[in-house]
C-alpha atoms as a PDB file:
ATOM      1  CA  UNK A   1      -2.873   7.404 -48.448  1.00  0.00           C
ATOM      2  CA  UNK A   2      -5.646   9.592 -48.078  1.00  0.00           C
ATOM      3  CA  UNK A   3      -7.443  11.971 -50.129  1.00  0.00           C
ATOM      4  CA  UNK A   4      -9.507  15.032 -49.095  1.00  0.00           C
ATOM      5  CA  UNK A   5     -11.206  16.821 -52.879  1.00  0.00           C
ATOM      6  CA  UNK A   6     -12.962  19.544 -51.449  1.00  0.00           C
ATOM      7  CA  UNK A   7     -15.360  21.203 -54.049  1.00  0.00           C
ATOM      8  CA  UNK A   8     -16.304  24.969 -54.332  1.00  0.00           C
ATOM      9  CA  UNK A   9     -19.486  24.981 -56.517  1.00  0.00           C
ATOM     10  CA  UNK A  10     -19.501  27.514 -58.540  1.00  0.00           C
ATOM     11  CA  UNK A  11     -15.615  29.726 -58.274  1.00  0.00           C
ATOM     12  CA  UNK A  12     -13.370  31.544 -60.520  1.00  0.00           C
ATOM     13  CA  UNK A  13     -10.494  33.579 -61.196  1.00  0.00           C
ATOM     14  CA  UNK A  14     -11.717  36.594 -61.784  1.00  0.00           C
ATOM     15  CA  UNK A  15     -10.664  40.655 -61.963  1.00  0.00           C
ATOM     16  CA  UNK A  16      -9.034  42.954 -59.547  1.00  0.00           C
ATOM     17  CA  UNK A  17     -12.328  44.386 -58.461  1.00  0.00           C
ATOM     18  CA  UNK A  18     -13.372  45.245 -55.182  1.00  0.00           C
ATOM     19  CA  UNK A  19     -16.325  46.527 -56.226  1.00  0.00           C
ATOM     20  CA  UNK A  20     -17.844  43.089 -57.994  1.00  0.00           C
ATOM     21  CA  UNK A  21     -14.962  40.784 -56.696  1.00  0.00           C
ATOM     22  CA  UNK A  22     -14.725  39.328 -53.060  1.00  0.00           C
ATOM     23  CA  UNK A  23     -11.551  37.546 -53.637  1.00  0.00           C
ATOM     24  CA  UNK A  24     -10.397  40.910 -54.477  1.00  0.00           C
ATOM     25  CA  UNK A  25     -11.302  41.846 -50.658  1.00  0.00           C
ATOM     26  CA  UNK A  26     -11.121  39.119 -48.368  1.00  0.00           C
ATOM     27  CA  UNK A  27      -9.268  38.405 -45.866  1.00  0.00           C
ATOM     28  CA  UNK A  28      -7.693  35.267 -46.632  1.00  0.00           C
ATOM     29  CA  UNK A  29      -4.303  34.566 -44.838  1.00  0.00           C
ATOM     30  CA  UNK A  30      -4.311  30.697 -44.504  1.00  0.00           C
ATOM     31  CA  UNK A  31      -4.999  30.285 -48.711  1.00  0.00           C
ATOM     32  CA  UNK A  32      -2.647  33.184 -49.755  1.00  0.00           C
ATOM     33  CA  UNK A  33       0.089  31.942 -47.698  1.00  0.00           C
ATOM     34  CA  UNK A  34      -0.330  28.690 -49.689  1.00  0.00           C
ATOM     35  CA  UNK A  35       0.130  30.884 -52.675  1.00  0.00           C
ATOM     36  CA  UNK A  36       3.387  33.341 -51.612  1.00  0.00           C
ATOM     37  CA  UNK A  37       0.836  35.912 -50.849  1.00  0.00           C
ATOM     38  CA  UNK A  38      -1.004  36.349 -54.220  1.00  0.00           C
ATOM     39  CA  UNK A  39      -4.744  36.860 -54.231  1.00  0.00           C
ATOM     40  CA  UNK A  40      -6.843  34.711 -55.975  1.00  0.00           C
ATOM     41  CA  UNK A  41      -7.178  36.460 -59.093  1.00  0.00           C
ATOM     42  CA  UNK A  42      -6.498  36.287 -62.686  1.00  0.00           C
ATOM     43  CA  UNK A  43      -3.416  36.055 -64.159  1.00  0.00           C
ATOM     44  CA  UNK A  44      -2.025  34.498 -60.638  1.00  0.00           C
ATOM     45  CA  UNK A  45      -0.520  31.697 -62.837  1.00  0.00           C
ATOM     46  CA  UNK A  46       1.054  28.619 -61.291  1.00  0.00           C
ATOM     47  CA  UNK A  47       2.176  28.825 -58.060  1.00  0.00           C
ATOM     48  CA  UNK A  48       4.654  27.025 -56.118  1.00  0.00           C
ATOM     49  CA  UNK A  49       5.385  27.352 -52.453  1.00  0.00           C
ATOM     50  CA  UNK A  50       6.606  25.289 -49.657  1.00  0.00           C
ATOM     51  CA  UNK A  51       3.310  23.316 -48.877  1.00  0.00           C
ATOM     52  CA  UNK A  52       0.899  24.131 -52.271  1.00  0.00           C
ATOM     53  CA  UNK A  53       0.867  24.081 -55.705  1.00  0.00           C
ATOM     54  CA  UNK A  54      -1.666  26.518 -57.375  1.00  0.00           C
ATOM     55  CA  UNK A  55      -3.074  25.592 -60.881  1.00  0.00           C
ATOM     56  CA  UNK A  56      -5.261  27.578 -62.657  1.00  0.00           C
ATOM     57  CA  UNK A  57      -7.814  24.983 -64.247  1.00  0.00           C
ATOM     58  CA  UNK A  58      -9.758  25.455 -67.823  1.00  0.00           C
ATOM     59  CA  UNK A  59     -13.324  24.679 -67.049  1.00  0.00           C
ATOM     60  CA  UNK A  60     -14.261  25.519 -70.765  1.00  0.00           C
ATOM     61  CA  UNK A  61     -13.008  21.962 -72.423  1.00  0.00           C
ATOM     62  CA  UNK A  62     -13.297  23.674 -75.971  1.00  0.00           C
ATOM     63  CA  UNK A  63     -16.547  23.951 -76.112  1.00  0.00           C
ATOM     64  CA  UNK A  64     -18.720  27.185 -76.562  1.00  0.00           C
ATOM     65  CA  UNK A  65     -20.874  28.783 -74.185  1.00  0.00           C
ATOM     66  CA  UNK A  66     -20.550  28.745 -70.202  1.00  0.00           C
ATOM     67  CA  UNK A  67     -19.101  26.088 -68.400  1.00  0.00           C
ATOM     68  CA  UNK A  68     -22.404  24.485 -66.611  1.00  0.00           C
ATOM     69  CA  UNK A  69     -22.328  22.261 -63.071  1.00  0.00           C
ATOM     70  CA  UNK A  70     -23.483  19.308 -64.644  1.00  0.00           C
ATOM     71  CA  UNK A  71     -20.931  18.634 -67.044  1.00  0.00           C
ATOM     72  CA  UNK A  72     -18.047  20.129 -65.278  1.00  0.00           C
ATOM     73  CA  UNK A  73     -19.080  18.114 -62.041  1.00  0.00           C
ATOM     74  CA  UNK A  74     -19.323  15.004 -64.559  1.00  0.00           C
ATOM     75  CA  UNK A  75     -16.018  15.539 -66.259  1.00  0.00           C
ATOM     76  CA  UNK A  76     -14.113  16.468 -62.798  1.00  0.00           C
ATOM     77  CA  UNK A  77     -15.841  12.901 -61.689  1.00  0.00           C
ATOM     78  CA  UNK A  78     -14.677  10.935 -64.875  1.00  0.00           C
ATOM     79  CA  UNK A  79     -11.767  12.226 -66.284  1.00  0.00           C
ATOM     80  CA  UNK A  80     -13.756  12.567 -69.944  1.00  0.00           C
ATOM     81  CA  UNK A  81     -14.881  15.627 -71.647  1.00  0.00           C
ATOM     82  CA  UNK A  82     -18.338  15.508 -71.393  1.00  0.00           C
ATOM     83  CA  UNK A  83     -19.425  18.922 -72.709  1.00  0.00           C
ATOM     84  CA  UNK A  84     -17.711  17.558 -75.729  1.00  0.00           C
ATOM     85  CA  UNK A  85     -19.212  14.119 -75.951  1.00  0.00           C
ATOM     86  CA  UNK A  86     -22.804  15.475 -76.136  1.00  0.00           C
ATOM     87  CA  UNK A  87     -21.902  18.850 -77.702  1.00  0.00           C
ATOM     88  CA  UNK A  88     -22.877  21.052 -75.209  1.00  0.00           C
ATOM     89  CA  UNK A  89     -22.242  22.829 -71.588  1.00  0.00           C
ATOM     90  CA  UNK A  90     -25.362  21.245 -70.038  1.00  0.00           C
ATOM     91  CA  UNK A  91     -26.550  21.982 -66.221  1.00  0.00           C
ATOM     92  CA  UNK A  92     -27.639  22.258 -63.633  1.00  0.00           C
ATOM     93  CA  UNK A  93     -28.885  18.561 -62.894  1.00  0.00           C
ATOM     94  CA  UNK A  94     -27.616  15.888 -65.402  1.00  0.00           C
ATOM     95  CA  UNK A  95     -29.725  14.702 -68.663  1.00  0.00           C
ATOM     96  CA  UNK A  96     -30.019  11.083 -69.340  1.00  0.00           C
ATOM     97  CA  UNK A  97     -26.873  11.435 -71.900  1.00  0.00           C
ATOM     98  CA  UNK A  98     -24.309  12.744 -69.102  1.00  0.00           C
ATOM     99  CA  UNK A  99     -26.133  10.305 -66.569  1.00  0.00           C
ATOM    100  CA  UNK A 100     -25.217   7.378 -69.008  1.00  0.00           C
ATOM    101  CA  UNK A 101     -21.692   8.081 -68.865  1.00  0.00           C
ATOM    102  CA  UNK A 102     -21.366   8.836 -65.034  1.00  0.00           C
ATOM    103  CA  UNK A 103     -23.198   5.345 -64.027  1.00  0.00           C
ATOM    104  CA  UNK A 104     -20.370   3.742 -66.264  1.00  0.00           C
ATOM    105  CA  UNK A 105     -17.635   6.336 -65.733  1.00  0.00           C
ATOM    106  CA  UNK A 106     -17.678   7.582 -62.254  1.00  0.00           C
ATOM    107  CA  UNK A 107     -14.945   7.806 -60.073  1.00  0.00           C
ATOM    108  CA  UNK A 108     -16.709   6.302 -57.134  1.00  0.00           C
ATOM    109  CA  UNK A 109     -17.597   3.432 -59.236  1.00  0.00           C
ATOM    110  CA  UNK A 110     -14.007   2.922 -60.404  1.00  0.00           C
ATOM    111  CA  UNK A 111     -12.585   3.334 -56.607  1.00  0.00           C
ATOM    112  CA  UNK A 112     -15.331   0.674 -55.454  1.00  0.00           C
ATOM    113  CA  UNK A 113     -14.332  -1.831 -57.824  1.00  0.00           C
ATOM    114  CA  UNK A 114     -10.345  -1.343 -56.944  1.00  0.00           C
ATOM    115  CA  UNK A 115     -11.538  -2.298 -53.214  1.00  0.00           C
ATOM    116  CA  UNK A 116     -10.763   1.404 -52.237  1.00  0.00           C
ATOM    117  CA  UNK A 117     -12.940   3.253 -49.449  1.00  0.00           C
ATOM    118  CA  UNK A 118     -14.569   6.430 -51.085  1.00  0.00           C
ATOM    119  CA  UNK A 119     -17.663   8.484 -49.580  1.00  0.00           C
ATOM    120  CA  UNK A 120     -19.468  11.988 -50.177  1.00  0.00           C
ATOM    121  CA  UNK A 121     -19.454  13.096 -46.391  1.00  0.00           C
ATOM    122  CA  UNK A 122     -21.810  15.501 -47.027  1.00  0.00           C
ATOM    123  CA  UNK A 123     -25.088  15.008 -44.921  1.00  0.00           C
ATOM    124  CA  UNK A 124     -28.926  15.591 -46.671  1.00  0.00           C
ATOM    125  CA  UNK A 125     -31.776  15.948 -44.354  1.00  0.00           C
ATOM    126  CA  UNK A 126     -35.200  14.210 -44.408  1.00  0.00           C
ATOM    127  CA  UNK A 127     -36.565  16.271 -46.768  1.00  0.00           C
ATOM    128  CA  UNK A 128     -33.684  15.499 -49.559  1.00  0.00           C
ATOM    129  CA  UNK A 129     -34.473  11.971 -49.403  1.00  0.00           C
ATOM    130  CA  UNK A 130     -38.324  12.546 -49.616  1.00  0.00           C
ATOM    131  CA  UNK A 131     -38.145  15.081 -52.270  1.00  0.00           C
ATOM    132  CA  UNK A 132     -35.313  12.569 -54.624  1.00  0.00           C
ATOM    133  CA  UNK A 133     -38.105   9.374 -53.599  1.00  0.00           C
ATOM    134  CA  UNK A 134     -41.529  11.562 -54.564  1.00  0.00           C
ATOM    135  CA  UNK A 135     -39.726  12.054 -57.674  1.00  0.00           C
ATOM    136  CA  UNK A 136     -40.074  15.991 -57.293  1.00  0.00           C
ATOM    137  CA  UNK A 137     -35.966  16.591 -56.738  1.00  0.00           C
ATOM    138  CA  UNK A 138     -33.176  14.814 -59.015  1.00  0.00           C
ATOM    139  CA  UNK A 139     -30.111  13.921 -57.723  1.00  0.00           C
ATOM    140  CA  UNK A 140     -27.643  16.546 -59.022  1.00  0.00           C
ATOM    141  CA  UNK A 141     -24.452  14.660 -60.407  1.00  0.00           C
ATOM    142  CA  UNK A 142     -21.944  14.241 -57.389  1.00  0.00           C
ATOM    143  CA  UNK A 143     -25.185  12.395 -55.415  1.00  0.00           C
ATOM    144  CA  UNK A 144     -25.759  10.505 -58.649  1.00  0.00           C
ATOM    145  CA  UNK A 145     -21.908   9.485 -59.028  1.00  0.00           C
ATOM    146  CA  UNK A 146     -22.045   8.166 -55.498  1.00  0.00           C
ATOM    147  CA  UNK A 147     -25.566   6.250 -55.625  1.00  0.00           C
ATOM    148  CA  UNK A 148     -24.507   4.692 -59.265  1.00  0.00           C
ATOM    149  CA  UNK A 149     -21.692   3.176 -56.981  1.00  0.00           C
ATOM    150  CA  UNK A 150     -23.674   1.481 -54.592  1.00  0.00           C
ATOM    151  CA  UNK A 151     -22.590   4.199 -51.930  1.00  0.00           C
ATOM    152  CA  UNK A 152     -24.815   5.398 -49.319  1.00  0.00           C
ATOM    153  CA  UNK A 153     -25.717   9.212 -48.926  1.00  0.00           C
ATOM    154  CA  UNK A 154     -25.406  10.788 -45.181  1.00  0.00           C
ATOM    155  CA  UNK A 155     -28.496  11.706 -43.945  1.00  0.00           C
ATOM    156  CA  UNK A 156     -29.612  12.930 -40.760  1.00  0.00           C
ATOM    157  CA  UNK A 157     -27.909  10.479 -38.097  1.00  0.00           C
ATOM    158  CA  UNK A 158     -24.671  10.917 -39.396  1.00  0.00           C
ATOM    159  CA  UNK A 159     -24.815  14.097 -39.196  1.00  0.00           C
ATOM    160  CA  UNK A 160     -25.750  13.904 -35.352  1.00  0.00           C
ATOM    161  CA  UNK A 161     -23.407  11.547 -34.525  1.00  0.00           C
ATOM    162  CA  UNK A 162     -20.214  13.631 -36.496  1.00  0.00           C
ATOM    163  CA  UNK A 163     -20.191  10.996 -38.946  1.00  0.00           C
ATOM    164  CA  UNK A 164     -21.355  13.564 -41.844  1.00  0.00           C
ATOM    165  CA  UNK A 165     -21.045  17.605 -42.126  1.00  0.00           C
ATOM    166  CA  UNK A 166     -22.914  20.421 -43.328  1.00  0.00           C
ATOM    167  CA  UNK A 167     -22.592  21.721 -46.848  1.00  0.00           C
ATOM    168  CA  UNK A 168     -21.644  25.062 -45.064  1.00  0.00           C
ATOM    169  CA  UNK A 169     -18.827  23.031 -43.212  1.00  0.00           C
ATOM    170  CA  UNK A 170     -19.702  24.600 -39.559  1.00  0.00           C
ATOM    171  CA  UNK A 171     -23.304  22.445 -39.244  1.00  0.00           C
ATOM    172  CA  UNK A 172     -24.752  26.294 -38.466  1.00  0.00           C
ATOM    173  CA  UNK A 173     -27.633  25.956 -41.197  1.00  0.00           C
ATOM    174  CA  UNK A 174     -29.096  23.044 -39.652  1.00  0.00           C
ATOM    175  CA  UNK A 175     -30.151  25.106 -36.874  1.00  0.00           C
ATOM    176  CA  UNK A 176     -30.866  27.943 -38.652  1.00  0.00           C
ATOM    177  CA  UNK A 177     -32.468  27.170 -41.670  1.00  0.00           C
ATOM    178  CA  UNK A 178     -33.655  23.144 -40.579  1.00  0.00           C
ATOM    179  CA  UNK A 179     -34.613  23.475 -37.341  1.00  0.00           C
ATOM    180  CA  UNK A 180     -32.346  21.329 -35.457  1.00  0.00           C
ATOM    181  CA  UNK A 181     -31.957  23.138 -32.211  1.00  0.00           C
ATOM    182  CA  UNK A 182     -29.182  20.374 -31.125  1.00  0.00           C
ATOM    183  CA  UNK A 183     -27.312  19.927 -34.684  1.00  0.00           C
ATOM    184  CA  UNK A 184     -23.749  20.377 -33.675  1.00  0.00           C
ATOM    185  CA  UNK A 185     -22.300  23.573 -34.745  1.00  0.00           C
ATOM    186  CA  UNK A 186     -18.197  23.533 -35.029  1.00  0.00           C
ATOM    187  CA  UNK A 187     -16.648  27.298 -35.087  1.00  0.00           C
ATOM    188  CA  UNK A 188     -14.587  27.417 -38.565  1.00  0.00           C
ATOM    189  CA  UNK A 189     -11.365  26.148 -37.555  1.00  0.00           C
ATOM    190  CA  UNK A 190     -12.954  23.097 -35.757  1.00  0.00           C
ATOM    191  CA  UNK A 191     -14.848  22.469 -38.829  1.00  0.00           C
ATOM    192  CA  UNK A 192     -11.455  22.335 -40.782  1.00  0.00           C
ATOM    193  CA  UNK A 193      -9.942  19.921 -38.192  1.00  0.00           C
ATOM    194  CA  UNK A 194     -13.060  17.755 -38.732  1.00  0.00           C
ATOM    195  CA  UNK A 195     -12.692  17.444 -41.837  1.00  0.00           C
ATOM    196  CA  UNK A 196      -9.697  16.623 -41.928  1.00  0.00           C
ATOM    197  CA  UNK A 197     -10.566  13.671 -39.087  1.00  0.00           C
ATOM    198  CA  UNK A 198     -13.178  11.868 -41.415  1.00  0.00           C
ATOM    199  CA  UNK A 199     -10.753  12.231 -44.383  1.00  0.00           C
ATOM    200  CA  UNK A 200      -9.018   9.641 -42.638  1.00  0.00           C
ATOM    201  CA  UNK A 201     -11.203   7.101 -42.120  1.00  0.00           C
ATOM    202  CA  UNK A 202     -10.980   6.522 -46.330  1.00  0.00           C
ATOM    203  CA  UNK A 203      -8.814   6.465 -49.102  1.00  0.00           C
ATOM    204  CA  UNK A 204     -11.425   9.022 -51.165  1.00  0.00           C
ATOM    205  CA  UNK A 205     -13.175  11.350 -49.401  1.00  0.00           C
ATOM    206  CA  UNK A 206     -15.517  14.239 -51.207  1.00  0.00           C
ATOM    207  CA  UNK A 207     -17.047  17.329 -49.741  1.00  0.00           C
ATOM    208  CA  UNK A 208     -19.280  19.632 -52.151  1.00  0.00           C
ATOM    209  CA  UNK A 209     -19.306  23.103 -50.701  1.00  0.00           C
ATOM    210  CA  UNK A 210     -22.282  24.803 -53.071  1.00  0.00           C
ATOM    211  CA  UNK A 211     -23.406  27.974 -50.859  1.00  0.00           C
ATOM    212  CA  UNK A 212     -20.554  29.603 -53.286  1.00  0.00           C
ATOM    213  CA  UNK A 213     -22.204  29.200 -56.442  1.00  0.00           C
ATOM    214  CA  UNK A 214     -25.778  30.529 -54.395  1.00  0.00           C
ATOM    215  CA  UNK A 215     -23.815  33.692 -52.922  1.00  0.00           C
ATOM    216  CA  UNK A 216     -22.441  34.050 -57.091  1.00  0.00           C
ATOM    217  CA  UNK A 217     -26.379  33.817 -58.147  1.00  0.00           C
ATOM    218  CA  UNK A 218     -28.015  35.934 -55.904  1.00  0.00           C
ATOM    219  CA  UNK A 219     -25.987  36.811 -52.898  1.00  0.00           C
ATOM    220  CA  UNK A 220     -24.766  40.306 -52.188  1.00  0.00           C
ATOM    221  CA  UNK A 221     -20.617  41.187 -52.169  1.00  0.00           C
ATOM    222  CA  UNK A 222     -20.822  41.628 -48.356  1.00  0.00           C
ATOM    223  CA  UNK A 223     -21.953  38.076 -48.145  1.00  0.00           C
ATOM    224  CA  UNK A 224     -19.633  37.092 -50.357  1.00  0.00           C
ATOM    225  CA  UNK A 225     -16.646  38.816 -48.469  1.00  0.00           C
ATOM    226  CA  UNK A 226     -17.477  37.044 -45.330  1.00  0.00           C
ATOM    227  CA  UNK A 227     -18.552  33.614 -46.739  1.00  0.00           C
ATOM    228  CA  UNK A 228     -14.151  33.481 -48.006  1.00  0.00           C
ATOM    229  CA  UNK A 229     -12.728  35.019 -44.423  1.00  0.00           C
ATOM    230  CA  UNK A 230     -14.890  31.829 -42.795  1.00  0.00           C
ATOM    231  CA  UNK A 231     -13.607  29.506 -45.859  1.00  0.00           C
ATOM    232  CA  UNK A 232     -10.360  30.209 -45.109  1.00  0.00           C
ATOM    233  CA  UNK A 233     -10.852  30.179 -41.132  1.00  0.00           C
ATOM    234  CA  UNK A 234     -12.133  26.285 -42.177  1.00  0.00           C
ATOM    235  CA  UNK A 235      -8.995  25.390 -44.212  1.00  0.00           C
ATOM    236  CA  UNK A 236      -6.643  26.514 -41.905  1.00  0.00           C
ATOM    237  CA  UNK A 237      -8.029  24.387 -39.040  1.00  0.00           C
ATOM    238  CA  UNK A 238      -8.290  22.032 -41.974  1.00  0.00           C
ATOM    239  CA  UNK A 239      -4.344  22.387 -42.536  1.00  0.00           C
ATOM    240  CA  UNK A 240      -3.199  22.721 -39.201  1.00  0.00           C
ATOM    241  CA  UNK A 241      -4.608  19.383 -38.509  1.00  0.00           C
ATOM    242  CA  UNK A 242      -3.451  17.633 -42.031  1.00  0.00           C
ATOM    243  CA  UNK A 243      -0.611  15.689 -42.500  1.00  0.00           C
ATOM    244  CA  UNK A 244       1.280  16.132 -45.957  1.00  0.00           C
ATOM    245  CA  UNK A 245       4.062  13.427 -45.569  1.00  0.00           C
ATOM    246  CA  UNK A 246       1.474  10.695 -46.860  1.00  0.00           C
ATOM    247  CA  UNK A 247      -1.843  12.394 -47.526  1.00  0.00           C
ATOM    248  CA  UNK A 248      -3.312  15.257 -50.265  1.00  0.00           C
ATOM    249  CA  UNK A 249      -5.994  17.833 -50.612  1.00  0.00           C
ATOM    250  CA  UNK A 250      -7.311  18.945 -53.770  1.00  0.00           C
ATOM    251  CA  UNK A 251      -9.546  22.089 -53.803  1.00  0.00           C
ATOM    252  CA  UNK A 252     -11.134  23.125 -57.168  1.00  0.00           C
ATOM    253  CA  UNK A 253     -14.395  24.088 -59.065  1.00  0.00           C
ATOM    254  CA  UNK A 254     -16.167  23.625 -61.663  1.00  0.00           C
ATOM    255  CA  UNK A 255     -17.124  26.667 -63.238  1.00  0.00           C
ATOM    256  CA  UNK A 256     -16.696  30.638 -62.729  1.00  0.00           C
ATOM    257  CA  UNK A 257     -19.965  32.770 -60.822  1.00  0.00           C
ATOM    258  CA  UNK A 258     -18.739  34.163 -57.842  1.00  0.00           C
ATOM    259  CA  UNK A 259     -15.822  35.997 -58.612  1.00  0.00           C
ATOM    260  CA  UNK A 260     -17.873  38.376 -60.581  1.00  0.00           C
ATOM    261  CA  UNK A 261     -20.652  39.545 -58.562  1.00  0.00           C
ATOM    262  CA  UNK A 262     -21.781  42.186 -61.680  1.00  0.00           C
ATOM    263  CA  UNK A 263     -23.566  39.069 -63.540  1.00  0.00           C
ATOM    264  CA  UNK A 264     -25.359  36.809 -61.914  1.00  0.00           C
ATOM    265  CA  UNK A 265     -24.707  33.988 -64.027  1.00  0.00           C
ATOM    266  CA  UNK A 266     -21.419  31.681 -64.854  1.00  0.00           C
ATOM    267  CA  UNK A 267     -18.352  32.609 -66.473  1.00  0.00           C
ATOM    268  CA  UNK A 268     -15.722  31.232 -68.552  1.00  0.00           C
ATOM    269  CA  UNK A 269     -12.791  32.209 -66.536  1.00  0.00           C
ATOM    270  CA  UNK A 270     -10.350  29.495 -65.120  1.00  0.00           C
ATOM    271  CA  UNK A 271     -10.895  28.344 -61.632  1.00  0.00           C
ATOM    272  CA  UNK A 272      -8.699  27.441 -59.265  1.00  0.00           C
ATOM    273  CA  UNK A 273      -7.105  24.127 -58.227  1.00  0.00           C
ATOM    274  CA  UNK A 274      -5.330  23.894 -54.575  1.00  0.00           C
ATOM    275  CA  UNK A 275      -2.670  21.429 -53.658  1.00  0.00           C
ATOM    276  CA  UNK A 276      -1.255  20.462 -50.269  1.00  0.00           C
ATOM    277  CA  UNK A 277       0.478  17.160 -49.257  1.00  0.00           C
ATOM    278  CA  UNK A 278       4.134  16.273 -50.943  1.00  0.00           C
ATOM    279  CA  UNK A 279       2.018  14.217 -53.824  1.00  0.00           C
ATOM    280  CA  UNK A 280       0.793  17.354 -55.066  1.00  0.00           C
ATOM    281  CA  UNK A 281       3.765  17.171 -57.624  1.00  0.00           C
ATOM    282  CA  UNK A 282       2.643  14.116 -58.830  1.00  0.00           C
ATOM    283  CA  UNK A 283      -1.097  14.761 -59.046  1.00  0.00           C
ATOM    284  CA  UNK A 284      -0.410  18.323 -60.898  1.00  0.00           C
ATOM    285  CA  UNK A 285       1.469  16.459 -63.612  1.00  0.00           C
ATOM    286  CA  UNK A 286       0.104  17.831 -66.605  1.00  0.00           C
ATOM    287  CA  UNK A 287      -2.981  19.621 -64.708  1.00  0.00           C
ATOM    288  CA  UNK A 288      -4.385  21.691 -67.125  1.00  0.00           C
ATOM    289  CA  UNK A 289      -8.046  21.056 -66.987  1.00  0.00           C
ATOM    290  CA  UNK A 290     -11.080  19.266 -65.344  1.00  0.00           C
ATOM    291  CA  UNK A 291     -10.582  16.282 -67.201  1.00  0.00           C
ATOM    292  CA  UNK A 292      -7.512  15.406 -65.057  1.00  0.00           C
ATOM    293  CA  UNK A 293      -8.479  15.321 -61.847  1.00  0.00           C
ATOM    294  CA  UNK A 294     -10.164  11.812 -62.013  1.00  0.00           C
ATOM    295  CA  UNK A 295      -7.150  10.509 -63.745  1.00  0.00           C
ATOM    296  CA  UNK A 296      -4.266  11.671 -60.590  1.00  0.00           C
ATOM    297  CA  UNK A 297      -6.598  10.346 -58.283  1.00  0.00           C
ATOM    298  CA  UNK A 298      -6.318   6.813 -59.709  1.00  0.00           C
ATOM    299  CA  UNK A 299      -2.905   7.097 -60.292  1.00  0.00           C
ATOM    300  CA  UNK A 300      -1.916   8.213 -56.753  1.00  0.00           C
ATOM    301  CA  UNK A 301      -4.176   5.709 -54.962  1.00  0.00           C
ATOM    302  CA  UNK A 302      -3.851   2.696 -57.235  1.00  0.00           C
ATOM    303  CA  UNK A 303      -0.072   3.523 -56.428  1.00  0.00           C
ATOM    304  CA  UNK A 304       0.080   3.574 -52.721  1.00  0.00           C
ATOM    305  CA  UNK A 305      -1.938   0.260 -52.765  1.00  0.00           C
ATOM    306  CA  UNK A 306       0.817  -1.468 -54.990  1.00  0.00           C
ATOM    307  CA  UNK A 307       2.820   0.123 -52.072  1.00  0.00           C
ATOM    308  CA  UNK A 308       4.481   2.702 -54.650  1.00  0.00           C
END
């Protein structure tokens, strides 16, 4: 069995608004066909169709204040509440209390010591590594969870030789933005079907998607519009290319931003979780919040290796 957990930094459920929401105007046809046509908004409830199940997902854990990346990445990564077990909503980059429990907690860790193959496929250039090694960047927490596990980070080779993507999914900013004049660039739909190619080569395989929680900070409606009609161009070369008889992808968040483009900061509205594959019934057993995600993914892998 395979797993594909492809993470939207930074996405909620929010209001009907076209004025402040873009989920409110996108065009979106591969993701709201996996949800019988409903937008992603609030109130869309649970949602079952032929190939998906839809959860709205608490990122709030019953604690006060905003939902922050740090501790929602942390808690989506070890099945704990970890807002809760150091009393706050703490982010962006983990403090030494939510690193403690990661190093011992994290998922990675757990899948490495089961024998399972797991890997962040996302690739960092040069400057990454220098920055994290000078000591003037710190790892934010889904680097962290994978480097506590003795797991490599992709760098720049992988990503030249395919082995690694783009956190934008079509490899475009490492032209535009790095410099690489012969990065490989997929269109959308080609990105989707590479993804879902290196998704096989692992039991666990993670992709952190974080321009979302930029375009929620500081990025203009417009952007935000066309950022979700390429998303969903990616998942449905992503889907045409998947196979749901024996393998599952989970799409979620970890806290509200860009759904409500009025406020430039987080909010506490539910985000959404995205199911395809025929385990999805299994893995959305009692789905309610982050802390579960961590928990199905054991359960459904530590399961197909028993050969159940």
């Amino acid at each position: 069995m395979h797993i594909l957990f492809v993470f939207l930094d930074g996405v909620g459920l929010g209001d009907d608004d076209a004025a402040n929401n873009p989920f409110a105007v996108a065009d979106m046809p591969n993701l709201t066909a996996l949800t019988g046509g409903k937008r992603w908004l609030r109130g869309i409830g649970r949602v079952e169709t032929e190939r998906a199940t839809f959860v709205p997902t608490d990122p709030n854990l019953g604690v006060e204040g905003k939902p922050q990346s740090a501790t929602g990445q942390a808690t989506i990564l070890t099945g704990l509440n970890v807002p809760r077990q150091i009393g706050q909503h703490y982010g962006p980059k983990p403090n030494r209390a939510i690193e403690d429990i990661v190093r011992v907690e994290s998922l990675f860790v757990k899948l490495t010591q089961r024998g399972l193959t797991s890997a962040l496929i996302n690739a960092y250039p040069p400057r990454y590594f220098e920055s994290i090694d000078s000591g003037m960047r710190k790892y934010s927490v889904v680097p962290f969870a994978v480097t506590v596990a003795g797991l490599p980070l992709f760098g720049e080779d992988d990503f030249m030789r395919g082995d690694a993507m783009g956190a934008g999914f079509t490899g475009d900013g490492w032209r535009t933005q790095l410099g690489y004049e012969d990065a490989p660039v997929y269109a959308p739909a080609e990105a989707g079907a590479h993804l879902a190619e290196l998704a096989r080569r692992r039991n666990f395989t993670f992709f952190e998607h974080w321009p979302t929680d930029v375009l929620g900070h500081r990025g203009t409606l417009e952007r935000g519009v066309a950022h979700l009609e390429q998303f969903d161009a990616v998942m449905g070369g992503l889907l045409d290319a998947w196979d749901d008889a024996h393998d599952l992808i989970v799409v979620t968040s970890d806290h509200g931003n860009m759904e409500d483009m009025s406020q430039r900061g987080h909010t506490v509205n539910l985000v959404p979780t995205l199911l395809v594959g025929q385990a999805r019934h299994r893995f959305a057993e009692n789905l309610s919040d982050l802390t579960h995600f961590t928990p199905a993914i054991l359960r459904l892998l530590d399961g197909a290796q028993a050969g159940g």
